[in-house]
Protein backbone atom coordinates (compact mmCIF):
# COMPACT_ATOMS: atom_id res chain seq x y z
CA UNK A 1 70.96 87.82 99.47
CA UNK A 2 74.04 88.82 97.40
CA UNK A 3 73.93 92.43 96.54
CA UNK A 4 73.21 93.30 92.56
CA UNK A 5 74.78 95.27 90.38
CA UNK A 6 74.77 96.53 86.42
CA UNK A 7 76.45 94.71 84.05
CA UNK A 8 78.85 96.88 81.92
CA UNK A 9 78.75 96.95 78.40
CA UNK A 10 82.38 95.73 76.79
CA UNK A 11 82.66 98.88 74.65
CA UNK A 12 82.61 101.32 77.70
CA UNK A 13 85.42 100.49 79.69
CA UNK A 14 88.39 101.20 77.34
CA UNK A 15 90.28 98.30 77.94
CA UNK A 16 89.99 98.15 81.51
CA UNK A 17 87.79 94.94 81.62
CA UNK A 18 90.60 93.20 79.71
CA UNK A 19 93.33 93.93 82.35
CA UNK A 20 90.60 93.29 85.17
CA UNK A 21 89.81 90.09 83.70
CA UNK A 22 93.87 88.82 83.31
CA UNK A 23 93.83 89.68 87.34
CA UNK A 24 91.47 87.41 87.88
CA UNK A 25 92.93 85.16 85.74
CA UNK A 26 96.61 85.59 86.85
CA UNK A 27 95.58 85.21 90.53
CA UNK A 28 94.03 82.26 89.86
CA UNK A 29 97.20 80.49 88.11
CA UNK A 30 98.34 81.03 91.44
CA UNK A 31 95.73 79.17 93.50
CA UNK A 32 94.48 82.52 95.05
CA UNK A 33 90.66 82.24 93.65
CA UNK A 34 89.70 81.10 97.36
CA UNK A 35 86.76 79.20 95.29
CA UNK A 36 83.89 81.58 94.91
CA UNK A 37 84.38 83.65 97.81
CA UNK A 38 87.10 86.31 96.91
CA UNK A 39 86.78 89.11 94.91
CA UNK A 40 88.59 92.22 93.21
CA UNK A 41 87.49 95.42 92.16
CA UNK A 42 89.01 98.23 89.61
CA UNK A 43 87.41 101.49 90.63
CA UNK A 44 85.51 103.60 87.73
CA UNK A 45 84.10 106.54 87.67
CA UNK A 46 82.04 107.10 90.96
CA UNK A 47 82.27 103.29 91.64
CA UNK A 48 83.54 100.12 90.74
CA UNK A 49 84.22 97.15 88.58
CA UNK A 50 84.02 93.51 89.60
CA UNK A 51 82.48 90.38 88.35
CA UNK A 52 78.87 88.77 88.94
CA UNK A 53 78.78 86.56 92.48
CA UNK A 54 79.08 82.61 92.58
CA UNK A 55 82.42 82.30 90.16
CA UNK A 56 85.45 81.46 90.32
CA UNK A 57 88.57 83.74 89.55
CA UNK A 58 89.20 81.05 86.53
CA UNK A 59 85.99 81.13 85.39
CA UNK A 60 85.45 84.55 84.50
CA UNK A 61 84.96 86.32 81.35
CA UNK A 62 84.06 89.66 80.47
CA UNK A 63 80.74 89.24 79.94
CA UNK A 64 80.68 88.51 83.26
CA UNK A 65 81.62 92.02 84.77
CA UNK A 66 79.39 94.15 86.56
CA UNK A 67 79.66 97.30 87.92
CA UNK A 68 78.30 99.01 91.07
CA UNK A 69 78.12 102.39 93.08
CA UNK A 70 80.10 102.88 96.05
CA UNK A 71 76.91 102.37 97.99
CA UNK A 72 76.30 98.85 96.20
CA UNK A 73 73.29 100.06 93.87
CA UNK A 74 73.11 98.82 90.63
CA UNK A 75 73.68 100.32 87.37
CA UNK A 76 71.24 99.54 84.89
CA UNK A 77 69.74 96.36 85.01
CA UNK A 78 70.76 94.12 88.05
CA UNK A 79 73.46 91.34 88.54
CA UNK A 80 74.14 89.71 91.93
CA UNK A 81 77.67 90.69 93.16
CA UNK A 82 79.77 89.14 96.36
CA UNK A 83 77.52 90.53 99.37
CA UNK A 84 80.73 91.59 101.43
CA UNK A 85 81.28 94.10 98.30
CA UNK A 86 80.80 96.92 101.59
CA UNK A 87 85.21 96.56 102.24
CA UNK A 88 86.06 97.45 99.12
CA UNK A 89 83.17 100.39 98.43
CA UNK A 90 84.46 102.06 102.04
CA UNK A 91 87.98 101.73 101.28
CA UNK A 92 87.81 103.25 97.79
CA UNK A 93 85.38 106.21 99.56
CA UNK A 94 88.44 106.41 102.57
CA UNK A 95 91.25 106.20 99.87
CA UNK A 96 91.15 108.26 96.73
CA UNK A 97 94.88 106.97 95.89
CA UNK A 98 93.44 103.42 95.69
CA UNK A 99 92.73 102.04 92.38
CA UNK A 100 92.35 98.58 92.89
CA UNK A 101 91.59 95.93 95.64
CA UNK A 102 92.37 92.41 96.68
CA UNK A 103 90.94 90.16 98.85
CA UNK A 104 91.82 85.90 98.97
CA UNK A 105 92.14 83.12 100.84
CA UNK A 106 95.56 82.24 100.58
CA UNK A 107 96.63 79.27 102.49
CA UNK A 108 99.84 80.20 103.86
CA UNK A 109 98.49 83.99 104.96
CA UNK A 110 95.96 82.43 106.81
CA UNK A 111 98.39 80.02 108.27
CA UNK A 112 100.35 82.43 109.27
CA UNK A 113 97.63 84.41 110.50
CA UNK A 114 96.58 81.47 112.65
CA UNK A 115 99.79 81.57 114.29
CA UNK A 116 99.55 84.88 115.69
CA UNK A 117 103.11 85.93 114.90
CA UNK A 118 103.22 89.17 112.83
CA UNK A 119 104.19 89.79 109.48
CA UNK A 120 108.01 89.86 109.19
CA UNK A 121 109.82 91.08 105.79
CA UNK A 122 112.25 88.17 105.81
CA UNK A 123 112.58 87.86 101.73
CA UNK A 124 113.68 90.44 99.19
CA UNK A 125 110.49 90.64 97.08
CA UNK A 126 108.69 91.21 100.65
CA UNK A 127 110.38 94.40 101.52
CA UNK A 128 107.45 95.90 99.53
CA UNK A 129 105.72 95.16 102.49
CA UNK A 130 107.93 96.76 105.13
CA UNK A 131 106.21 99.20 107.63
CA UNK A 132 103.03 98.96 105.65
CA UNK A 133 101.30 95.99 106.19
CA UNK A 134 98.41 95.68 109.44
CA UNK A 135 96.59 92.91 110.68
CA UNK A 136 92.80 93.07 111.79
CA UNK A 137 91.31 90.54 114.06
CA UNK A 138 87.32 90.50 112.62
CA UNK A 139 84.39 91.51 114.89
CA UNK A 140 82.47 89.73 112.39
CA UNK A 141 83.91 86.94 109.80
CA UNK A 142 81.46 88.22 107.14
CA UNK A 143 81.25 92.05 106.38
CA UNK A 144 77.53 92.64 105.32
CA UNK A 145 77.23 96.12 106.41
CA UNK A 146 78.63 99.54 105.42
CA UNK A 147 79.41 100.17 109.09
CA UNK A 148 81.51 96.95 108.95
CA UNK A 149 83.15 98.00 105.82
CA UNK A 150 84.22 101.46 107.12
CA UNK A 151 85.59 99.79 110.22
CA UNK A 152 88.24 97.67 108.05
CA UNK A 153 89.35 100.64 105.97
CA UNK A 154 90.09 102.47 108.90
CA UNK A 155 91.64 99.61 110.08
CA UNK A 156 93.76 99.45 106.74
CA UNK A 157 94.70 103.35 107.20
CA UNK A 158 97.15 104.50 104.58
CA UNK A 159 98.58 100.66 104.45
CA UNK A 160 98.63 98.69 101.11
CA UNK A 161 97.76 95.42 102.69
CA UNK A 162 96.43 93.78 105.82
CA UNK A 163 96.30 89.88 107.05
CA UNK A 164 92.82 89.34 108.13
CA UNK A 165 93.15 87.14 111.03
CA UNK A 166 92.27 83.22 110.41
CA UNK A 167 90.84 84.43 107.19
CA UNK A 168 93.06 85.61 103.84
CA UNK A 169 94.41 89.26 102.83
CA UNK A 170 93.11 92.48 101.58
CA UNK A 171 95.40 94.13 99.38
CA UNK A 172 95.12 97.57 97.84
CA UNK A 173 96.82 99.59 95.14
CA UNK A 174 96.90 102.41 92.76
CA UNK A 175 96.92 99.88 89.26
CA UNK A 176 95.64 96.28 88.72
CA UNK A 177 99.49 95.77 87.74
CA UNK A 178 100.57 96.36 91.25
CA UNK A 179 97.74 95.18 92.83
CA UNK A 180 98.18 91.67 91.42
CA UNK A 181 101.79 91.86 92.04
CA UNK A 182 101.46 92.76 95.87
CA UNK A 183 98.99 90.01 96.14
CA UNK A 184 101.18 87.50 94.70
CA UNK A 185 103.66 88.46 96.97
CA UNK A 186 102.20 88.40 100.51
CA UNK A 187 101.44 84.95 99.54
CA UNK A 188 104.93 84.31 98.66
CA UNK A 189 106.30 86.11 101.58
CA UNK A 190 104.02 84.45 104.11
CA UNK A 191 105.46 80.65 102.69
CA UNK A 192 108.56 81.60 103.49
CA UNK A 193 108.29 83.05 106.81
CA UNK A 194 106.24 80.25 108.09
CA UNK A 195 109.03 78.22 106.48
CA UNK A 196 111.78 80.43 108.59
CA UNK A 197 109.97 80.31 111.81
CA UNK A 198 109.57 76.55 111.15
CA UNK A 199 113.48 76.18 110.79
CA UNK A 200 114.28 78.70 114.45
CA UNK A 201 113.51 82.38 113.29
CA UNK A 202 112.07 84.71 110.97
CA UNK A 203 114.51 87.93 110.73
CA UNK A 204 113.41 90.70 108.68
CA UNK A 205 114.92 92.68 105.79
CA UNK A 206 116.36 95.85 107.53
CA UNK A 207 114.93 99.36 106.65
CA UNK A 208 117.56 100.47 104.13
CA UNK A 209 117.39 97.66 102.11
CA UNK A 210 113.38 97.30 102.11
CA UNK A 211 113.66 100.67 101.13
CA UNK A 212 115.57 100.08 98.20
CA UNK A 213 113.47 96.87 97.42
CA UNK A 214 110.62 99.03 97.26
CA UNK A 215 112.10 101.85 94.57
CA UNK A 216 112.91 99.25 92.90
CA UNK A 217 109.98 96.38 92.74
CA UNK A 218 107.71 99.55 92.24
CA UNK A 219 108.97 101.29 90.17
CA UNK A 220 106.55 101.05 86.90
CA UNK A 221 108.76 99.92 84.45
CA UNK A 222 109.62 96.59 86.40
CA UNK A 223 105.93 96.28 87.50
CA UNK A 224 105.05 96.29 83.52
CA UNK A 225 107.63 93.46 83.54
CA UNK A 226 106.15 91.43 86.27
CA UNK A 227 102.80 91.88 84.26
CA UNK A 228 103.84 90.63 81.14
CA UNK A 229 105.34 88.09 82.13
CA UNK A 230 102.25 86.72 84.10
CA UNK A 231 100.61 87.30 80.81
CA UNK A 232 102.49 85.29 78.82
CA UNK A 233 102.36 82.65 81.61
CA UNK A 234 98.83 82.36 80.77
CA UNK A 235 98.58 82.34 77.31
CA UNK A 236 101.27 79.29 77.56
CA UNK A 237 98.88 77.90 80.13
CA UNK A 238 96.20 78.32 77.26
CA UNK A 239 98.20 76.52 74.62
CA UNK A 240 98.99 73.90 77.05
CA UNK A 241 95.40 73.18 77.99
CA UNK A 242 93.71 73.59 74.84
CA UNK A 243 91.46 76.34 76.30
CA UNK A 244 90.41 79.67 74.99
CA UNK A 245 92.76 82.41 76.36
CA UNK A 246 90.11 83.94 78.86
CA UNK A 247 87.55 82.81 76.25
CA UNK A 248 87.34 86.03 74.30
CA UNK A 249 84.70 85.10 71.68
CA UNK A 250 82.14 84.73 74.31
């Protein structure tokens, strides 16, 4: 059974819902909703925000955030949330500095994955990635227990990402803004390396210049950039479509 969680009124989050909402929203413009199956979370307070269990990252609204406690117990009255909710409470319990977490199913990660070849930095935008990225070959395809959840963030260590293998990523961060943009980004990178190693070789970025990628990319003035401009992506995609932008008067 999924576990359940408290929805959170609109009022007490300060805005946060909003910006947790456009990640869902911006990931899914890029075909990273994995269906129903992946999640993220925005930690609050002693716990953590994410949205109710059988949606898509498209789909969701506000109304549809819940909120639980590290240990998965509900606040206030219940809501089902994704069952494998246990990665992200150990990894916010094993990482104070992380904010926010990612986890999809994006085709060319798990392609890659599949392969067996480790991550290589071979583009500019994935020097963000250089030394600190893992891989972490599942006892268990499903994590439905805290013990399984501890064993992936100590897996993750003090890493921002890590390819899970034949199954997607799990990205964290210290803001939705970067957390979105890292995600966004492995996928990215993990095209083109399959691409390189397709063509005869995958040769990564060297340390100086990752380096320098990484002041850069990070720094978070350009990841406010990066962020609006996803933003207005989707409110174009909105006037395109017809739809609601992230139907607000629901």
């Amino acid at each position: 059974m999924p576990a359940r969680a408290a929805h959170v009124p609109m009022a007490d989050m300060d805005g946060q819902q909003r910006a947790l909402v456009d990640a869902f929203h911006i990931l899914a413009r890029h075909d990273l909703g994995a269906r129903v199956a992946g999640h993220i979370t925005l930690r609050v307070g002693d716990g953590f925000l994410t949205h109710r269990f059988g949606l898509g990252f498209e789909e969701i609204t506000e109304a549809d955030l819940v909120a639980c406690h590290f240990d998965l117990g509900p606040r206030g009255p219940a809501a089902p949330v994704n069952p494998t909710m246990h990665i992200h409470a150990q990894i916010y319990l094993a990482r104070p500095d992380v904010m926010a977490i990612a986890h999809t199913h994006g085709p060319a990660v798990v392609a890659l994955s599949a392969t067996g070849a480790d991550f290589v930095a071979c583009s500019q935008m994935a020097g963000i990635f250089h030394d600190d990225i893992g891989s972490f070959d599942e006892r268990e395809m499903i994590v439905l227990t805290p013990q399984d959840g501890a064993q992936m963030a100590r897996a993750l260590g003090s890493r921002s990402a890590m390819i899970l293998k034949n199954h997607g990523s799990l990205v964290v961060a210290g803001s939705l803004q970067e957390l979105v943009l890292r995600t966004v980004v492995l996928e990215e990178a993990a095209d083109i390396q399959l691409r390189a190693m397709a063509a005869g070789g995958a040769h990564g970025l060297g340390a100086a210049a990752a380096a320098q990628v990484k002041r850069f990319v990070l720094s978070p003035a350009l990841m406010q950039h990066y962020w609006d401009y996803e933003i207005r992506r989707l409110g174009r995609t909105h006037q395109q479509t017809g739809e609601p932008a992230h139907d607000r008067v629901r």
